[in-house]
C-alpha atoms as a PDB file:
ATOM      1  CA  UNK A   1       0.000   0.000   0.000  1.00  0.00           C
ATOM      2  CA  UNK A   2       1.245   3.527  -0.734  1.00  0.00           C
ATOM      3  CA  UNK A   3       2.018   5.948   1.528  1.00  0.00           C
ATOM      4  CA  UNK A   4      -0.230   8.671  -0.414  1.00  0.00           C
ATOM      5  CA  UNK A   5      -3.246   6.064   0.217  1.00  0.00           C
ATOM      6  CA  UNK A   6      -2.609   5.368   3.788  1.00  0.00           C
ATOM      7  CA  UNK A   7      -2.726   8.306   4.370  1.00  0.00           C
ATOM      8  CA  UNK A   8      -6.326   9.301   2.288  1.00  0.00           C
ATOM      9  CA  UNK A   9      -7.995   6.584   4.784  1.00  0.00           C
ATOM     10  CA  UNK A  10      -8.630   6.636   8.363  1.00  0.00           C
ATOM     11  CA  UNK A  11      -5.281   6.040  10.244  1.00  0.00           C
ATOM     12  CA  UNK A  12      -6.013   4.411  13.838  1.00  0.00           C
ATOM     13  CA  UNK A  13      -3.262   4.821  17.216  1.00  0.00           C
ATOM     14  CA  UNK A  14      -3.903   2.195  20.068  1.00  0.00           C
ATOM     15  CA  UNK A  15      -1.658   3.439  23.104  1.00  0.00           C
ATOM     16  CA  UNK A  16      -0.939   1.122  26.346  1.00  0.00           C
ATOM     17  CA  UNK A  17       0.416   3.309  28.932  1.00  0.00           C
ATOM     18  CA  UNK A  18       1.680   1.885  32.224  1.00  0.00           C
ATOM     19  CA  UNK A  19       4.311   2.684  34.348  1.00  0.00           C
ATOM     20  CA  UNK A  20       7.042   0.870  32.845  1.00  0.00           C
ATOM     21  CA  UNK A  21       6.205   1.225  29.563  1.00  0.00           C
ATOM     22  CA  UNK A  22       4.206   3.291  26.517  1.00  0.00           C
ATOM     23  CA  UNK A  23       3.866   0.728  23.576  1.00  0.00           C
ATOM     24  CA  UNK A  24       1.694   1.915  20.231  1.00  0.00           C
ATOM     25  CA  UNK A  25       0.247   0.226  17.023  1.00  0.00           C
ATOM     26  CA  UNK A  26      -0.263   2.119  14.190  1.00  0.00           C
ATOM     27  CA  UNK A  27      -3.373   0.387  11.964  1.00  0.00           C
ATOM     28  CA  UNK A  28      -5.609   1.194   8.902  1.00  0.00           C
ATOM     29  CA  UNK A  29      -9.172   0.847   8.658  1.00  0.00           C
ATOM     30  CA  UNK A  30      -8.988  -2.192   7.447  1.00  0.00           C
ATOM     31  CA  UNK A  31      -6.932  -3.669  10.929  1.00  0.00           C
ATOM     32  CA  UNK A  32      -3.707  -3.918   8.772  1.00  0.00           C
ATOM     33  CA  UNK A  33      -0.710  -3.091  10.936  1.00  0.00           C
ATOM     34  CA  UNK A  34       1.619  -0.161   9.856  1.00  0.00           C
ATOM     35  CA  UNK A  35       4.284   0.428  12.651  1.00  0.00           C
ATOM     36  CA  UNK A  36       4.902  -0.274  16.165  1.00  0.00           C
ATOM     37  CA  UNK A  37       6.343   2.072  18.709  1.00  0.00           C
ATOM     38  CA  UNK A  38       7.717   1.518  22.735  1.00  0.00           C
ATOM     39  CA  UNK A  39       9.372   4.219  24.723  1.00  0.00           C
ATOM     40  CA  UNK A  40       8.991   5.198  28.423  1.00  0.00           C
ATOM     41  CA  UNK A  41       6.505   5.465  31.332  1.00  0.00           C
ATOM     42  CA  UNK A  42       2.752   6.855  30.418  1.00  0.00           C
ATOM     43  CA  UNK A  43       1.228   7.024  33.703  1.00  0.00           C
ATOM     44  CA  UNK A  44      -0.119  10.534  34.592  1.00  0.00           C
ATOM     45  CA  UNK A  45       0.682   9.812  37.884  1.00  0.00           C
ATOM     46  CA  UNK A  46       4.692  10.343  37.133  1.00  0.00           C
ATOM     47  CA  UNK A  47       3.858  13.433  35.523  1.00  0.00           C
ATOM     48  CA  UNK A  48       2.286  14.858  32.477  1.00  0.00           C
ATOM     49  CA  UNK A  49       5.943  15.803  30.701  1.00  0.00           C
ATOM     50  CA  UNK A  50       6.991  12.700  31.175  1.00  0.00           C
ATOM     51  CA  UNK A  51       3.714  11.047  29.901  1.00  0.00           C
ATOM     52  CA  UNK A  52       3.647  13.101  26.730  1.00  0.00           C
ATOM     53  CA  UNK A  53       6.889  12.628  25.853  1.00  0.00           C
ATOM     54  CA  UNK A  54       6.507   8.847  25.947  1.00  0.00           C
ATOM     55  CA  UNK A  55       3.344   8.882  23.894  1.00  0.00           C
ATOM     56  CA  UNK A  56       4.894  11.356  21.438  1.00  0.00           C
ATOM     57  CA  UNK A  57       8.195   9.345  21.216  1.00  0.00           C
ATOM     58  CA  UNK A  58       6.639   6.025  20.654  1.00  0.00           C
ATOM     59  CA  UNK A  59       4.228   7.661  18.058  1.00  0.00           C
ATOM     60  CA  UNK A  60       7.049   9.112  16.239  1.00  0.00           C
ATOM     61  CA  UNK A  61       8.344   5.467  16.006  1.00  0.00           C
ATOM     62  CA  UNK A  62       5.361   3.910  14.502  1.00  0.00           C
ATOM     63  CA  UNK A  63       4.754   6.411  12.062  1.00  0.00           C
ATOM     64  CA  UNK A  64       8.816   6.078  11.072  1.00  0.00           C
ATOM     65  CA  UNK A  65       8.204   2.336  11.048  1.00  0.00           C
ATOM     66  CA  UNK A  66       5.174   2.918   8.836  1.00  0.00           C
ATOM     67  CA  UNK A  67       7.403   5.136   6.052  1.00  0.00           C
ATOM     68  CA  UNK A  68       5.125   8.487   7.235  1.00  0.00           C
ATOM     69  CA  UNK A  69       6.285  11.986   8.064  1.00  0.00           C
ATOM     70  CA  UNK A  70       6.012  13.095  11.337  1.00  0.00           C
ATOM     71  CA  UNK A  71       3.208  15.427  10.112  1.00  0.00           C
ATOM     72  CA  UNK A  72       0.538  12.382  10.081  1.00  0.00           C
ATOM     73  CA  UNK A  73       0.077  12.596  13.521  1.00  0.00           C
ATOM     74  CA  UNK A  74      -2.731  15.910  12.909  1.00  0.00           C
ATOM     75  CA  UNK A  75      -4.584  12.648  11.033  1.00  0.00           C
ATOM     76  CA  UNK A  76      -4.666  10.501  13.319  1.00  0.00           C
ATOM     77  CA  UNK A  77      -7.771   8.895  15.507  1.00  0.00           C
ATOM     78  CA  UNK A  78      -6.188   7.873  18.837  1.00  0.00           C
ATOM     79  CA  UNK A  79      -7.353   5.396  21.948  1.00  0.00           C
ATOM     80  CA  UNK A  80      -5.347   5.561  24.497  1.00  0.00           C
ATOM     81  CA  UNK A  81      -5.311   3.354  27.775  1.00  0.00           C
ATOM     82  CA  UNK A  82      -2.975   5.030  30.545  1.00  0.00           C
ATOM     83  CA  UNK A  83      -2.724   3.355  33.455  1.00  0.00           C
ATOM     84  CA  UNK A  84      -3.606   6.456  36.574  1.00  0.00           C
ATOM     85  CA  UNK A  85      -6.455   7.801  34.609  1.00  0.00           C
ATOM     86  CA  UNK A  86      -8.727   5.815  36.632  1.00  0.00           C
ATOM     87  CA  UNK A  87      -8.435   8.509  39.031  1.00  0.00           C
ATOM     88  CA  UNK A  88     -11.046  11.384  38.017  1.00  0.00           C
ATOM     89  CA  UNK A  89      -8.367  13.964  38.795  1.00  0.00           C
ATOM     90  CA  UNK A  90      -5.914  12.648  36.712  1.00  0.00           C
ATOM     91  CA  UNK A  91      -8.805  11.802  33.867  1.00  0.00           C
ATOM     92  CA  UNK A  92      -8.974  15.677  33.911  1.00  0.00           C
ATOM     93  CA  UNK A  93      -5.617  16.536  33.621  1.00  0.00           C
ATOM     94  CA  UNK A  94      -5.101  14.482  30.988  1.00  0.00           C
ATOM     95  CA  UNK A  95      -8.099  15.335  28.877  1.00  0.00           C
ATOM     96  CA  UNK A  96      -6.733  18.613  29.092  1.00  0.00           C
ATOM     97  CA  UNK A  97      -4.004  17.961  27.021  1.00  0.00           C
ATOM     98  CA  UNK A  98      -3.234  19.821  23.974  1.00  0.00           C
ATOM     99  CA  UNK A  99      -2.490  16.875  21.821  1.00  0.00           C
ATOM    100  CA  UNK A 100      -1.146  16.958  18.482  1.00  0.00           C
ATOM    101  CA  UNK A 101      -3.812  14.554  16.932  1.00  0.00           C
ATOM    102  CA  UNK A 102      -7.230  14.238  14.945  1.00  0.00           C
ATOM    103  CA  UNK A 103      -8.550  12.838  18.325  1.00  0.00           C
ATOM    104  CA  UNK A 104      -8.107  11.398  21.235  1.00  0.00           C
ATOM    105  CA  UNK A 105     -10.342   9.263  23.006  1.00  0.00           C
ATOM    106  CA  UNK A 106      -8.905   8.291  27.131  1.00  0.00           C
ATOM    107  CA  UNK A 107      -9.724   5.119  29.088  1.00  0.00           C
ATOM    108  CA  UNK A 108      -7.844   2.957  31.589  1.00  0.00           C
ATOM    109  CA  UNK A 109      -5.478   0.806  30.487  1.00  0.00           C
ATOM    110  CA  UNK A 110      -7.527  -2.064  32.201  1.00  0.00           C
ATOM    111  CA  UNK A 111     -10.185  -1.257  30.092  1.00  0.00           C
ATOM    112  CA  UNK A 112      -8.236  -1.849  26.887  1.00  0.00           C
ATOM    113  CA  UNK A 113      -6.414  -4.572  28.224  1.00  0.00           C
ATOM    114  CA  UNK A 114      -9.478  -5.999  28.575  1.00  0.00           C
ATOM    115  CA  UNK A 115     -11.090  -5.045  24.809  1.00  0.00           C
ATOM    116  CA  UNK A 116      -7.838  -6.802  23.316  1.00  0.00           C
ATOM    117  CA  UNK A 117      -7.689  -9.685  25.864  1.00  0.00           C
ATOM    118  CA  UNK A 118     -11.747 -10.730  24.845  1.00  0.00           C
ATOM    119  CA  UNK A 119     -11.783  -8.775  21.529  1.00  0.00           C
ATOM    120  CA  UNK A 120     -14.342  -6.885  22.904  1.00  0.00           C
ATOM    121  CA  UNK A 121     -16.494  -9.615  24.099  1.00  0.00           C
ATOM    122  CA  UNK A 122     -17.523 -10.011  28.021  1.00  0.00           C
ATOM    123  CA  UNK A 123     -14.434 -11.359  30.400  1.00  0.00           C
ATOM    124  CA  UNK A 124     -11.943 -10.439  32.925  1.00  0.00           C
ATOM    125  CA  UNK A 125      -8.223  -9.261  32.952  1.00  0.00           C
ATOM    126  CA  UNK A 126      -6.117  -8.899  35.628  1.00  0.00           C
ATOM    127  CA  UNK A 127      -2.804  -7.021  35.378  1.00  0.00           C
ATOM    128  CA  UNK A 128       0.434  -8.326  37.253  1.00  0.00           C
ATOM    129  CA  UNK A 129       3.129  -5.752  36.367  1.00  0.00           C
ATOM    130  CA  UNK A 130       4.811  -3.282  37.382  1.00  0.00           C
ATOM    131  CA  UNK A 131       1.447  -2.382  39.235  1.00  0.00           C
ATOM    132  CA  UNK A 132      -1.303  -4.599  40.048  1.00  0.00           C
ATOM    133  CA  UNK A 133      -5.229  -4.022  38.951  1.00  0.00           C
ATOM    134  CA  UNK A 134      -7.989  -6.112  37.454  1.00  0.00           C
ATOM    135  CA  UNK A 135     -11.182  -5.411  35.913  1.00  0.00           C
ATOM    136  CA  UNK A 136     -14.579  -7.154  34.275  1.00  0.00           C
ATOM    137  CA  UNK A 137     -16.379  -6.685  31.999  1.00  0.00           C
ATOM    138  CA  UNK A 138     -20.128  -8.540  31.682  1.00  0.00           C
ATOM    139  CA  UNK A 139     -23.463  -7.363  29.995  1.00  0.00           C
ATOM    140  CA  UNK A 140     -22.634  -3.516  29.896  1.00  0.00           C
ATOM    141  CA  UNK A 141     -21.025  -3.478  33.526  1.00  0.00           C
ATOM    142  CA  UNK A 142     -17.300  -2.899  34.506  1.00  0.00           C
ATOM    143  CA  UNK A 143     -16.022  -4.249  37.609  1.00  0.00           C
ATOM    144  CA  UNK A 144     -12.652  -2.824  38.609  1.00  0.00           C
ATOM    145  CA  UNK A 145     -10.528  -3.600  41.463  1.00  0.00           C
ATOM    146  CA  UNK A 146      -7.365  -2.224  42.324  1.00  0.00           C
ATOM    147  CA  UNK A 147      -5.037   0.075  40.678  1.00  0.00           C
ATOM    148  CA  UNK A 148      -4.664   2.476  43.520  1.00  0.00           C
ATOM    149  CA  UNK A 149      -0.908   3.197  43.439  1.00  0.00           C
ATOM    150  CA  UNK A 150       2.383   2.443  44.948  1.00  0.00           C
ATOM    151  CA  UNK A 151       3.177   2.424  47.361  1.00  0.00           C
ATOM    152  CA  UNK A 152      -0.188   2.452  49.488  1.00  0.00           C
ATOM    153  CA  UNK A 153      -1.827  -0.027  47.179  1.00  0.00           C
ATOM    154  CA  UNK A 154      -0.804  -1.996  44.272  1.00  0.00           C
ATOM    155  CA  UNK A 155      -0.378  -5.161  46.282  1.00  0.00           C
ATOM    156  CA  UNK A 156       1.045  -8.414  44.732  1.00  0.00           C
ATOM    157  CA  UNK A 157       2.523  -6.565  41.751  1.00  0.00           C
ATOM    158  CA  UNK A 158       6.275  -6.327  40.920  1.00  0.00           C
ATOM    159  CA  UNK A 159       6.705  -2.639  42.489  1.00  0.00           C
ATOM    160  CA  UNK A 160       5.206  -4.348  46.356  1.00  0.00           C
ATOM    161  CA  UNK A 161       7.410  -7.510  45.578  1.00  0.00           C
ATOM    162  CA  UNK A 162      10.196  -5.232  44.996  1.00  0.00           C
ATOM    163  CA  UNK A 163       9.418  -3.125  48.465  1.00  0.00           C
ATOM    164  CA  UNK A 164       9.193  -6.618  50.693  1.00  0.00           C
ATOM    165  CA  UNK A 165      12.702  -7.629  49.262  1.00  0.00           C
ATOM    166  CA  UNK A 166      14.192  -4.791  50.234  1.00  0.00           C
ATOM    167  CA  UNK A 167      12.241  -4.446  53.847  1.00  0.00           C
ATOM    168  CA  UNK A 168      13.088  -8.417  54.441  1.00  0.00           C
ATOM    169  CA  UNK A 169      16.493  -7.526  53.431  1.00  0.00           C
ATOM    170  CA  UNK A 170      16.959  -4.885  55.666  1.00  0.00           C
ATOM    171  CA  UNK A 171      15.442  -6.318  59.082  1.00  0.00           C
ATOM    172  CA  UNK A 172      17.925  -9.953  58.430  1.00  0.00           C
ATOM    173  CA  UNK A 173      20.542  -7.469  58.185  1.00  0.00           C
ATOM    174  CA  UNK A 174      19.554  -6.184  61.737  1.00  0.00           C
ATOM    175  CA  UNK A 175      19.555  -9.664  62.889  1.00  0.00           C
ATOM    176  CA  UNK A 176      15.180  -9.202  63.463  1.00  0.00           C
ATOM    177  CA  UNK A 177      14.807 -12.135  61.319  1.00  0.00           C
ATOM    178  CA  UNK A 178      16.143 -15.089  60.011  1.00  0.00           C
ATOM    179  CA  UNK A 179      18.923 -14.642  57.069  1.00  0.00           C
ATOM    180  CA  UNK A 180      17.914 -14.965  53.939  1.00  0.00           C
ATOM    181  CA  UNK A 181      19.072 -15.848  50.169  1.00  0.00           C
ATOM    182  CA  UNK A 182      17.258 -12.604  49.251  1.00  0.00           C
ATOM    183  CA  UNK A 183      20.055 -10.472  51.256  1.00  0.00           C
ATOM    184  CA  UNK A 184      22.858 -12.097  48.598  1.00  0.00           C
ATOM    185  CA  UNK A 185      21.005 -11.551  45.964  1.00  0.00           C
ATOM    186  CA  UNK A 186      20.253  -7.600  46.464  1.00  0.00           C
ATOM    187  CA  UNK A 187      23.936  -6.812  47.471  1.00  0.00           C
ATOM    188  CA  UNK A 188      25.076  -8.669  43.953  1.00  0.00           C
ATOM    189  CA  UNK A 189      22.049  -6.803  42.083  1.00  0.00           C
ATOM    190  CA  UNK A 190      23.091  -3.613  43.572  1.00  0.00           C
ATOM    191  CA  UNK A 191      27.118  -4.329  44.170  1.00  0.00           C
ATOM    192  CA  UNK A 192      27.076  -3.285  47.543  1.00  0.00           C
ATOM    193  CA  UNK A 193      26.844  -4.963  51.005  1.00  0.00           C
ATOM    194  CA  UNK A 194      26.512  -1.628  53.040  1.00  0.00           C
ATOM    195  CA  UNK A 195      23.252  -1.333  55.103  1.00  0.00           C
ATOM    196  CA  UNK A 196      22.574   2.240  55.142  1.00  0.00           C
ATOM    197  CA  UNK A 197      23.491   2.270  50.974  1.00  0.00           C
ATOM    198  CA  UNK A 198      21.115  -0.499  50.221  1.00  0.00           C
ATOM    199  CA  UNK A 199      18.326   1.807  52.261  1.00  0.00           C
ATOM    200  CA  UNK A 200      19.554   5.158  50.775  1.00  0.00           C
ATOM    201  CA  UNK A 201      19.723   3.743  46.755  1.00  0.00           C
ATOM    202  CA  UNK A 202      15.862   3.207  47.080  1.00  0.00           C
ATOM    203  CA  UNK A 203      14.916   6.659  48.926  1.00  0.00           C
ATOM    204  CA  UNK A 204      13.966   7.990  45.708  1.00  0.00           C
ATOM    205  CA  UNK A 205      12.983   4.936  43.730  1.00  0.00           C
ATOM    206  CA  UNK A 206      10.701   4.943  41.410  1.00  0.00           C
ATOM    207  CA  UNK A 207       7.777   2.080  41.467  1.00  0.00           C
ATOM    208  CA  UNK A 208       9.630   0.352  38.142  1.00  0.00           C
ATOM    209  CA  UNK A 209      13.537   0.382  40.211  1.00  0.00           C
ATOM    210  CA  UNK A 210      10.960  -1.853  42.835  1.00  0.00           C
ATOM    211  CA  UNK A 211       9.267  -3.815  40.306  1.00  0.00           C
ATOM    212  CA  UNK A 212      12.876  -4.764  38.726  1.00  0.00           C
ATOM    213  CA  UNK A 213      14.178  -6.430  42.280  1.00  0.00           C
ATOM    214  CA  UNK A 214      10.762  -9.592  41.763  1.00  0.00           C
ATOM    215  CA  UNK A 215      12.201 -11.817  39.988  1.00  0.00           C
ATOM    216  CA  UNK A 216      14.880 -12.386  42.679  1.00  0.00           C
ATOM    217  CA  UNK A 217      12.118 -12.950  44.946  1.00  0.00           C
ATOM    218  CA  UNK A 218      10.856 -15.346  42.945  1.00  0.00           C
ATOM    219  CA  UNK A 219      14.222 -17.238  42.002  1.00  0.00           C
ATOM    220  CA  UNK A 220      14.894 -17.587  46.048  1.00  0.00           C
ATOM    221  CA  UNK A 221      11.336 -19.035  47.050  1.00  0.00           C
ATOM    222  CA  UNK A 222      12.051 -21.366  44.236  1.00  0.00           C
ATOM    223  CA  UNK A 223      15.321 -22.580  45.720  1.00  0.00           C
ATOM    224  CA  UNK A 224      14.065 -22.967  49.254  1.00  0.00           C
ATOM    225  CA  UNK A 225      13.911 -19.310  50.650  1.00  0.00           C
ATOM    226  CA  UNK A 226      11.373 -19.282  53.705  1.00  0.00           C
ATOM    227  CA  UNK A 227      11.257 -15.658  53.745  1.00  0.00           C
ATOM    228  CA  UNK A 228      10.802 -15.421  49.950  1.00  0.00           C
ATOM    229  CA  UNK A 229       8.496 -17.603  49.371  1.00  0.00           C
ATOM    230  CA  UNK A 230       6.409 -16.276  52.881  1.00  0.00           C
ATOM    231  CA  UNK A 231       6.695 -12.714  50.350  1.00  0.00           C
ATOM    232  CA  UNK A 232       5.070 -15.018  47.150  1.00  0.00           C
ATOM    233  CA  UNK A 233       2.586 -16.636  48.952  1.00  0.00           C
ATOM    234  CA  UNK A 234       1.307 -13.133  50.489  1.00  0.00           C
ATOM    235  CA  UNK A 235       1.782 -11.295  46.835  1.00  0.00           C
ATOM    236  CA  UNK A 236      -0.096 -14.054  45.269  1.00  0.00           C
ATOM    237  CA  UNK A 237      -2.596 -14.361  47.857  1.00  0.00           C
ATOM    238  CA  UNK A 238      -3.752 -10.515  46.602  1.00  0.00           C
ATOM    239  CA  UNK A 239      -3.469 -11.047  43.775  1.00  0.00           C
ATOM    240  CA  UNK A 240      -5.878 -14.493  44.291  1.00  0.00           C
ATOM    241  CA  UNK A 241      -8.312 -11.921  45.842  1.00  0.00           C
ATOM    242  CA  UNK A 242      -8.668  -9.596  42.413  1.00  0.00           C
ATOM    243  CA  UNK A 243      -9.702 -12.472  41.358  1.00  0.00           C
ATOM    244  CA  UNK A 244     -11.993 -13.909  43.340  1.00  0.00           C
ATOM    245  CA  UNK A 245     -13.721 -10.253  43.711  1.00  0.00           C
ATOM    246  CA  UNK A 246     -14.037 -10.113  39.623  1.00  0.00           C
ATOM    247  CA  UNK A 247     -15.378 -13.442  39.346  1.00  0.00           C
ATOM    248  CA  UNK A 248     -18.387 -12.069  41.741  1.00  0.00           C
ATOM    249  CA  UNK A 249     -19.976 -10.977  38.351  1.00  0.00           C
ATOM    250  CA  UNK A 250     -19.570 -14.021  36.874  1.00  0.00           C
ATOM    251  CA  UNK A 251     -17.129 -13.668  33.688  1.00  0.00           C
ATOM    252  CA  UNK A 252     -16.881 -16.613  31.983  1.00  0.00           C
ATOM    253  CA  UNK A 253     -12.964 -16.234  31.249  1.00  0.00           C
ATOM    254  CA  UNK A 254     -10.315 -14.372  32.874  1.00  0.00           C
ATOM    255  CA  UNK A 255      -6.824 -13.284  31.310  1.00  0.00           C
ATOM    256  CA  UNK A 256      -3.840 -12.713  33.374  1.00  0.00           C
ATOM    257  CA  UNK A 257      -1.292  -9.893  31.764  1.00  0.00           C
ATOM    258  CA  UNK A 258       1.864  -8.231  32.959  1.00  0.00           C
ATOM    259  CA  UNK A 259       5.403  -9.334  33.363  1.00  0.00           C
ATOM    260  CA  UNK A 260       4.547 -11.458  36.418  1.00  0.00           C
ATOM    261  CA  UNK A 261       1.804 -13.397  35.613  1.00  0.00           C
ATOM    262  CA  UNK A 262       3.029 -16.369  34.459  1.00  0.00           C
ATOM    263  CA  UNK A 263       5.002 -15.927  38.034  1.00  0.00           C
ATOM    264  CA  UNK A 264       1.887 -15.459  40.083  1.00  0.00           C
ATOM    265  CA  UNK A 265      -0.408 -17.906  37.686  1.00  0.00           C
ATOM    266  CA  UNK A 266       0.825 -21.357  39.613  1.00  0.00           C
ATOM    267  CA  UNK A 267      -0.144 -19.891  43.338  1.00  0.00           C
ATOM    268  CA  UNK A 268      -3.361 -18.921  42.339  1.00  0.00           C
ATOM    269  CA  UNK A 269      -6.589 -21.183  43.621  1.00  0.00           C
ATOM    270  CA  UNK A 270      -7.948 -23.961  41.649  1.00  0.00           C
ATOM    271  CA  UNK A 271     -11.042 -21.941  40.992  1.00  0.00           C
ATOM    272  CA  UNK A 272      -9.163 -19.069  39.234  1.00  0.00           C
ATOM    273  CA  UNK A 273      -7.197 -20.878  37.406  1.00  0.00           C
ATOM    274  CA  UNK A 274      -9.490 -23.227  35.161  1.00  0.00           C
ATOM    275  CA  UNK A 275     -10.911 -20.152  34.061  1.00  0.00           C
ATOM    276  CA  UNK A 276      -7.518 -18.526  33.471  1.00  0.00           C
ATOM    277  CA  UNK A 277      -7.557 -18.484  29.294  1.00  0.00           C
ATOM    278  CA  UNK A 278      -4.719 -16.370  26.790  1.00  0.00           C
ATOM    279  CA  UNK A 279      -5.300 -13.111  25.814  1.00  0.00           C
ATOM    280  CA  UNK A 280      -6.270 -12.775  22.117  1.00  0.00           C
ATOM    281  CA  UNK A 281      -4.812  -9.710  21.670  1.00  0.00           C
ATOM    282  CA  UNK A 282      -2.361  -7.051  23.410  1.00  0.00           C
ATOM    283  CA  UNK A 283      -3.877  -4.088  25.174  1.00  0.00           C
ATOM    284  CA  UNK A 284      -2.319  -1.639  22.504  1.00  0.00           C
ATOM    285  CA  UNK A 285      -4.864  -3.580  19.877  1.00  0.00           C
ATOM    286  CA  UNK A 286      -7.342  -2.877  22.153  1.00  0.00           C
ATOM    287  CA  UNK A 287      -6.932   0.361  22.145  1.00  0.00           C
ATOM    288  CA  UNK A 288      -7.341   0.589  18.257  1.00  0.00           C
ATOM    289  CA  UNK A 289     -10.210  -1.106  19.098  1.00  0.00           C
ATOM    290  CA  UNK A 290     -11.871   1.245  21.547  1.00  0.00           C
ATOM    291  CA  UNK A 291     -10.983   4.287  18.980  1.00  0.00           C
ATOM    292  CA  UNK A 292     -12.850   3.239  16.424  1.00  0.00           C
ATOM    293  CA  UNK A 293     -15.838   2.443  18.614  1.00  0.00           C
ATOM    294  CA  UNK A 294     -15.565   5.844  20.127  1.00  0.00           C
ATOM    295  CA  UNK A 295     -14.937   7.788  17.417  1.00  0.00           C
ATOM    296  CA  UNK A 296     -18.151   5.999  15.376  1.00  0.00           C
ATOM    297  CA  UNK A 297     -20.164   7.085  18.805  1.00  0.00           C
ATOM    298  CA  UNK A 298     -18.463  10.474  18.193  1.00  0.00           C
ATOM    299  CA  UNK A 299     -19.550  11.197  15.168  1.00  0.00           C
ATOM    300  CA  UNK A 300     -23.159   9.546  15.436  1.00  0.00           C
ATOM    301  CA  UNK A 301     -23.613  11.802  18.578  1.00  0.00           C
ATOM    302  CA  UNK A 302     -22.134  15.039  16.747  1.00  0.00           C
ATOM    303  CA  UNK A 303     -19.277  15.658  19.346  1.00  0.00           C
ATOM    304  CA  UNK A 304     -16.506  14.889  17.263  1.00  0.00           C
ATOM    305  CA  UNK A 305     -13.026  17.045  18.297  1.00  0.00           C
END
């Protein structure tokens, strides 16, 4: 296809924003994929220069992937699923925005994550990242649990498995509990042995410097660790409880996302599992997805941007 008629037709952006991560797809009308983009964290929580940026950078990329000028952006019909925006304040501030597009239509990113997991049919997802959140969707009503922020909420997701390490770490250290494999670990993550460095490197850290530490949590419960697997079993125990609180309205499959899922999947409870299917699609499709559905409401409704 030529650039001169991709660019005549309807041009679609699906943004995933999280707090790791912005990732776009760039797609045509016709669901044909153009260019892919991935650059830094979208949550408005972190800021909405920092936000922006990502979302412009990783745009930029697509549209370079696809062979287009920067300029296409003005043509463009965007979804975007940022994870924060859940939070009516943040909604606002957001929506605000001065964006460079054709139009931009805001959700959570549990809600796309959700579109692309079912391809827009009824179901669950529950996100086990960075952060932790989970939401469902049956006959017209959304269900969502979690998603509150680090450090006061967010249990059982890579930033709070992050935060125990380091706490555990700390208090064997002390000689308050037992030692632990975790302790080893850190100091070679982190090449240092010194108590009051280990506490000082994280005074400032972000929720994805936490969220980086979980897989050595996992790695020591898995060679015998008390205290790490004590942390697993409590991190997967919340993260059992999305669950169970999303199955209350009765979704008849649930999909589990995020880079500790497949982590988290094998502590879960029978129940949750056997209903545990694969996403069909990523939430960045689903985000195409939700454009084009808002934009068609748009337009019947007569409040196009």
């Amino acid at each position: 296809m030529s650039t001169e008629v991709r660019t005549q037709q309807p041009l679609y952006l699906g943004i995933d924003g999280g707090g790791s991560k912005c990732r776009v797809v760039l797609m045509t009308a016709d669901n044909q994929l153009l260019g892919e983009g991935l650059s830094g964290p979208a949550n408005p929580l972190r800021g909405m220069q920092l936000v922006t940026e990502s979302i412009l950078d990783a745009t930029g990329q697509a549209l370079a992937d696809a062979g287009l000028p920067r300029s296409t952006m003005a043509k463009l019909v965007v979804g975007a699923g940022l994870a924060g925006v859940n939070l009516p304040e943040y909604f606002q501030i957001f929506s605000a925005w001065q964006h460079p597009f054709a139009s931009l239509h805001l959700t959570s990113d549990l809600h796309i994550a959700c579109i692309g997991a079912h391809q827009g049919q009824d179901g669950a997802v529950l996100i086990c990242g960075t952060g932790s959140c989970g939401l469902a969707a049956v006959n017209g009503r959304l269900l969502e649990v979690g998603g509150h922020g680090f450090p006061y909420g967010d249990n059982g997701s890579g930033a709070w498995f992050g935060l125990q390490l380091l706490q555990q770490v700390l208090c064997s250290k002390d000689q308050l509990i037992a030692p632990t494999l975790l302790t080893e670990m850190l100091q070679i993550e982190l090449q240092s042995n010194d108590t009051l460095q280990l506490a000082s490197h994280f005074m400032n850290a972000s929720p994805t410097e936490y969220a980086r530490l979980a897989p050595l949590v996992f790695t020591a419960a898995e060679q015998g660790d008390v205290v790490a697997r004590q942390i697993v079993e409590q991190g997967a125990g919340h993260i059992n409880a999305i669950a169970e609180r999303l199955l209350t309205i009765q979704p008849a499959a649930l999909c589990l996302i995020g880079g500790l899922a497949y982590k988290v999947e094998p502590y879960l409870a029978p129940a949750v599992r056997q209903l545990v299917v694969p996403p069909s699609q990523p939430p960045e499709y689903g985000a195409v997805w939700f454009a084009r559905q808002a934009s068609a409401s748009a337009v019947e409704t007569g409040t196009t941007e």
